[in-house]
C-alpha atoms as a PDB file:
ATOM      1  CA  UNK A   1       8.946 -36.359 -16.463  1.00  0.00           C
ATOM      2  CA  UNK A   2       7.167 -33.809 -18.605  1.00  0.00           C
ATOM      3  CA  UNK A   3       4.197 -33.618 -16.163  1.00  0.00           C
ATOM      4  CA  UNK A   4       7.148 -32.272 -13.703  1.00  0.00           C
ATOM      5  CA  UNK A   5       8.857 -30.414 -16.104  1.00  0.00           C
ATOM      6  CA  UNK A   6       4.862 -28.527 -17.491  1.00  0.00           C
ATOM      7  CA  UNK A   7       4.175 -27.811 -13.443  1.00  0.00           C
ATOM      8  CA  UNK A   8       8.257 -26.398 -12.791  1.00  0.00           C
ATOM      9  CA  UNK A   9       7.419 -24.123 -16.136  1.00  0.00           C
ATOM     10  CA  UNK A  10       4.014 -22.986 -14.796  1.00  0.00           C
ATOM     11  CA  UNK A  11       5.609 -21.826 -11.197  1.00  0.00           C
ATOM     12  CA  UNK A  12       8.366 -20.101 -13.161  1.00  0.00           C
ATOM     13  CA  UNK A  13       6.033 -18.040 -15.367  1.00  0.00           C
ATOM     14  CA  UNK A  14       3.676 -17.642 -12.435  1.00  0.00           C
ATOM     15  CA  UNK A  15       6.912 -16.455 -10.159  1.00  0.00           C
ATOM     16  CA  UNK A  16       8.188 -14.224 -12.998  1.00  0.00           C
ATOM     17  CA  UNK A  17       4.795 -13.153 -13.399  1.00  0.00           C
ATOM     18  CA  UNK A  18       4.353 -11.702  -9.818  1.00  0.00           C
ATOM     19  CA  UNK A  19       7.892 -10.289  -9.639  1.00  0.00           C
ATOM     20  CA  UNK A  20       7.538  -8.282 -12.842  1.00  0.00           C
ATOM     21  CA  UNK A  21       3.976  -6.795 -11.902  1.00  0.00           C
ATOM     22  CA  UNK A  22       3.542  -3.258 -11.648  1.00  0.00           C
ATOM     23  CA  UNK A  23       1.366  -2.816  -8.686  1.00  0.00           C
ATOM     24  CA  UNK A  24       2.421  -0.750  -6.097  1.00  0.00           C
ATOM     25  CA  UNK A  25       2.319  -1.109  -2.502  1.00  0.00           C
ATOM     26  CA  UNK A  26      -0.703  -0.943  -0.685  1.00  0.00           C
ATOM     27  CA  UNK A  27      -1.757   1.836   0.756  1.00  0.00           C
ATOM     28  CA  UNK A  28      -2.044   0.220   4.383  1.00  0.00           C
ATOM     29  CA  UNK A  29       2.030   1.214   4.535  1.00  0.00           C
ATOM     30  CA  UNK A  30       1.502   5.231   4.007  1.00  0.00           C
ATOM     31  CA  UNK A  31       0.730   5.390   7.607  1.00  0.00           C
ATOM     32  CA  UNK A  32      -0.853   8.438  10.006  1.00  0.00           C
ATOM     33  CA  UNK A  33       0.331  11.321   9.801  1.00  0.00           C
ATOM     34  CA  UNK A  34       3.581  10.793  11.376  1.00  0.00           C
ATOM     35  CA  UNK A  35       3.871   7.643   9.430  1.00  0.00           C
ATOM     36  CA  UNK A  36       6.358   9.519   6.902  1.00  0.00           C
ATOM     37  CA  UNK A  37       8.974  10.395   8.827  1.00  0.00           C
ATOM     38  CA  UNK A  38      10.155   7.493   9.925  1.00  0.00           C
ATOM     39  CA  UNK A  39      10.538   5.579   6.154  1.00  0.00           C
ATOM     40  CA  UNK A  40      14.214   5.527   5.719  1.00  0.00           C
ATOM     41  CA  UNK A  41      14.737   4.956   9.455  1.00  0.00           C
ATOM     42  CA  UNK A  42      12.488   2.130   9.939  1.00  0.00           C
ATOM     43  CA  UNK A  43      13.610   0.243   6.706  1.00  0.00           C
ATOM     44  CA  UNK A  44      16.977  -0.678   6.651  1.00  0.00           C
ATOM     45  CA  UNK A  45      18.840  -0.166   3.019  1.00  0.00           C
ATOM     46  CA  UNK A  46      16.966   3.124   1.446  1.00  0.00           C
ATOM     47  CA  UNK A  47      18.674   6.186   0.289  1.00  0.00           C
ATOM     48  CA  UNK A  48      17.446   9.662   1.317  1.00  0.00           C
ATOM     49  CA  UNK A  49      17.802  12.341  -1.249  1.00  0.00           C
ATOM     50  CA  UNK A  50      17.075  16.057  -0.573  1.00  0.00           C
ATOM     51  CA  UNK A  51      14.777  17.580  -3.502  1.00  0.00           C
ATOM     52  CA  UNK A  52      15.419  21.091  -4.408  1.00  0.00           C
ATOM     53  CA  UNK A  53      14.014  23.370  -7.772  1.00  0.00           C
ATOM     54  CA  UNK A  54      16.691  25.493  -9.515  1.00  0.00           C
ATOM     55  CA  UNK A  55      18.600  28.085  -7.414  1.00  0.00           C
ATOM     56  CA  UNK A  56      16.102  26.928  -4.152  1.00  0.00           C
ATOM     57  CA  UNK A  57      17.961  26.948  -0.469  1.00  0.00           C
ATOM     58  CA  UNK A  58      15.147  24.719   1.298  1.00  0.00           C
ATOM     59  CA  UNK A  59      14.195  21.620  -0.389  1.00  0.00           C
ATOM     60  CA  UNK A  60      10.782  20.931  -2.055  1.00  0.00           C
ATOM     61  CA  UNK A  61      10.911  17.400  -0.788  1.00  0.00           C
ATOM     62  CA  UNK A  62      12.754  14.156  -0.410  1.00  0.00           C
ATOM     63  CA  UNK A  63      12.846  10.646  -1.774  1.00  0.00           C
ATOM     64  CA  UNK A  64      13.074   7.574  -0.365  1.00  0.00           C
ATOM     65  CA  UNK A  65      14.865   4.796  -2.690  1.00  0.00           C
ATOM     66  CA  UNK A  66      14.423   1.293  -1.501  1.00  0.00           C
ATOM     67  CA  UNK A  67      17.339  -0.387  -2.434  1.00  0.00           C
ATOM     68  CA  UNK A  68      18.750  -4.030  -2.486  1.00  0.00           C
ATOM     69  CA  UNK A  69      19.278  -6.112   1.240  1.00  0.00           C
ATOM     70  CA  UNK A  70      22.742  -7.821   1.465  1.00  0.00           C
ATOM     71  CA  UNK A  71      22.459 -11.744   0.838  1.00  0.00           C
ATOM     72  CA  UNK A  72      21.466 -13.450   3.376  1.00  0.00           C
ATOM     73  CA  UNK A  73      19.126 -11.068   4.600  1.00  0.00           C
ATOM     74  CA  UNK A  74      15.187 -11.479   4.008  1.00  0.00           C
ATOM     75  CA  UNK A  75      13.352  -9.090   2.377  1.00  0.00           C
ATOM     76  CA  UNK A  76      10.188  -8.180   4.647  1.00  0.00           C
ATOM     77  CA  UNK A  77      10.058  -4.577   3.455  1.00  0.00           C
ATOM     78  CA  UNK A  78       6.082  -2.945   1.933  1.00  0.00           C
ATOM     79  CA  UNK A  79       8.090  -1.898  -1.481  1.00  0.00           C
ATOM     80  CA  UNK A  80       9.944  -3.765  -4.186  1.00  0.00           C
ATOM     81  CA  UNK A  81      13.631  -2.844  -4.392  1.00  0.00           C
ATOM     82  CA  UNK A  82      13.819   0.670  -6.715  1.00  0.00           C
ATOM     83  CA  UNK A  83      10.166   2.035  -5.669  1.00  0.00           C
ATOM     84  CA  UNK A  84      11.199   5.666  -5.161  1.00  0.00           C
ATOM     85  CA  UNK A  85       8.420   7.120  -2.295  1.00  0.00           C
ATOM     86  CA  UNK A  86       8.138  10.864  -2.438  1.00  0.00           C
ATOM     87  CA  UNK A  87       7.686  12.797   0.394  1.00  0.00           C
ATOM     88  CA  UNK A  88       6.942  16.963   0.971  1.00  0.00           C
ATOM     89  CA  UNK A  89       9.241  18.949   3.049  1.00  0.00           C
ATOM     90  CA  UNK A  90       7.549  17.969   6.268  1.00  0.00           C
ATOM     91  CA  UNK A  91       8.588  13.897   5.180  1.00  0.00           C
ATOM     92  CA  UNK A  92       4.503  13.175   4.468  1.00  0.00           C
ATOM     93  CA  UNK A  93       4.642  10.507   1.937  1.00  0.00           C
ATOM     94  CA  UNK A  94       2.958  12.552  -1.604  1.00  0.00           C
ATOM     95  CA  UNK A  95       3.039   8.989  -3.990  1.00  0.00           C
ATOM     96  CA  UNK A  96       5.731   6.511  -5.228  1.00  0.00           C
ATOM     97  CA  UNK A  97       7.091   5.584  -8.336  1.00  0.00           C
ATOM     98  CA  UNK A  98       7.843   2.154  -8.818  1.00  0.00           C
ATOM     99  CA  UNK A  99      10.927   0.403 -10.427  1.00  0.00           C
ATOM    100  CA  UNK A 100       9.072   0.648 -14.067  1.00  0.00           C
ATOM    101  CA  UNK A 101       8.494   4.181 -13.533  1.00  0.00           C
ATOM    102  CA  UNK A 102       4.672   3.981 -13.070  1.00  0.00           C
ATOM    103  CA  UNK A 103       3.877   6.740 -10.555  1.00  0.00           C
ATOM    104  CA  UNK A 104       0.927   6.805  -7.785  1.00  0.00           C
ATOM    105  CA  UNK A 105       0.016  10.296  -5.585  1.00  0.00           C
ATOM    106  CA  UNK A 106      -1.597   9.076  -2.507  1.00  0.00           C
ATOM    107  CA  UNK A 107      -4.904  10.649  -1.571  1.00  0.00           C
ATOM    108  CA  UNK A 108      -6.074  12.108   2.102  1.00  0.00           C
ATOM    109  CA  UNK A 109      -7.425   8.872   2.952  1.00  0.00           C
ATOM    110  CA  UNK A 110      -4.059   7.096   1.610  1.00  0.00           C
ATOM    111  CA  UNK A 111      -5.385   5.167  -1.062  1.00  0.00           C
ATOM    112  CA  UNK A 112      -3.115   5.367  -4.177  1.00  0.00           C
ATOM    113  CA  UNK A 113      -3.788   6.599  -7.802  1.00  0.00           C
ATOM    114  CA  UNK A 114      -2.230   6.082 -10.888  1.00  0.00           C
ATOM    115  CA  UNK A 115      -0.691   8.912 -12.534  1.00  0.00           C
ATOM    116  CA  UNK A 116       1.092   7.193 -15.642  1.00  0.00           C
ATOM    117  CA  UNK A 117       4.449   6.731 -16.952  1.00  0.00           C
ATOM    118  CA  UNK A 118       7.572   9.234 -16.874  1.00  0.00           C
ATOM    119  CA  UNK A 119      10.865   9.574 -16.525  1.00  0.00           C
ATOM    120  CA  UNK A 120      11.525   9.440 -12.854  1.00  0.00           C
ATOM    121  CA  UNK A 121      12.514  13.575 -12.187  1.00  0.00           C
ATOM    122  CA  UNK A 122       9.575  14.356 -14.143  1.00  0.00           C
ATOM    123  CA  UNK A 123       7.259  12.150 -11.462  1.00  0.00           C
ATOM    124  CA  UNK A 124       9.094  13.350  -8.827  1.00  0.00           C
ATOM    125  CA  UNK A 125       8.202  17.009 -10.017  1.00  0.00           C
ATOM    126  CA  UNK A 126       4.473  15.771 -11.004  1.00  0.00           C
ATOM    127  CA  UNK A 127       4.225  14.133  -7.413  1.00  0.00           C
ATOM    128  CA  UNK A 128       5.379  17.571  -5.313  1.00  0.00           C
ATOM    129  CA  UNK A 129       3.255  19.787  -7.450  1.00  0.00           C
ATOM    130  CA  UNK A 130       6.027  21.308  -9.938  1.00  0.00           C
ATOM    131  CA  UNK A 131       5.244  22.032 -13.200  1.00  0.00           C
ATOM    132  CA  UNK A 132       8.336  24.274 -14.243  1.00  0.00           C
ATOM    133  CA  UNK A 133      12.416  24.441 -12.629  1.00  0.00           C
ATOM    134  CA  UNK A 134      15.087  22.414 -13.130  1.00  0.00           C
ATOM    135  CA  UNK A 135      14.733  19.586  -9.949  1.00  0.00           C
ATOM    136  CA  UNK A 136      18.123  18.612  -8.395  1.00  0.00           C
ATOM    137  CA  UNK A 137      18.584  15.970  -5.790  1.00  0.00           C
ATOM    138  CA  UNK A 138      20.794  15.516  -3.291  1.00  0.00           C
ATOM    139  CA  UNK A 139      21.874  12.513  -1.324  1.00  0.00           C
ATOM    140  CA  UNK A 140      21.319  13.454   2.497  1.00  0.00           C
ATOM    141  CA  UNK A 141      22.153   9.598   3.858  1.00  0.00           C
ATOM    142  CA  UNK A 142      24.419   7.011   2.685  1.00  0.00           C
ATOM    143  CA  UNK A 143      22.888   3.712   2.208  1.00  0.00           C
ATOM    144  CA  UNK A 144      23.363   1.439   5.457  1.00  0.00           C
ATOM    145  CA  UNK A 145      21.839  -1.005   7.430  1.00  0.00           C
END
């Protein structure tokens, strides 16, 4: 009984382990350069939210927030529910933050690279190359399947 109960304990910690780990997805998801545009239309359950800097008309950017599946419904998707990915005006993804707040800018060749820990408007700023203006975002789709 407590060789069972020692080996149930070691998946737990092991499980909890892996689902509280702050690596990001891999870069293989970022795609070509089309990749981007499709994010929140291929994955079912994201948010898209328009990215604008203080009195700005056009936005900077967008974000894509993966967000919980209904039960019932397997989770196949490249990000853990709450990794934000943000993407430049022309939807190419820039990084992602994940649900810790860790973020990662993707480089030309798509690998990713660690750029700390914020408070997610200031990565979102950091990640589309703002360093001053008040950032405001703005849901452009409701979440849906």
């Amino acid at each position: 009984m407590r060789r069972i109960l020692s080996l149930l304990l070691l998946a737990t910690t092991t499980l909890l382990t892996a689902c509280v780990s702050d690596d990001g997805p891999t870069a293989q998801f970022v795609g070509d350069a089309d990749g981007g545009m499709d994010v929140a239309r291929e994955h079912a359950y994201t948010i898209l939210t328009e990215v604008t800097f203080d009195g700005e008309t056009q936005p900077a950017g967008f974000t894509v927030e993966f967000a919980p599946l209904p039960l019932g419904i397997e989770d196949e998707r490249p990000y853990p529910v709450g990794t934000v990915l943000v993407q430049d005006s022309a939807l190419e993804n820039l990084g992602f933050i994940t649900p810790r707040g860790r973020a990662f800018a993707f480089d030309t060749d798509g690998n990713s690279h660690d750029r700390g820990f914020g408070k997610r408007a200031a990565q979102i700023a950091t990640l589309l190359g703002r360093t001053s203006g008040v950032l405001r975002l703005r849901r452009v789709s409701p979440l849906d399947g």
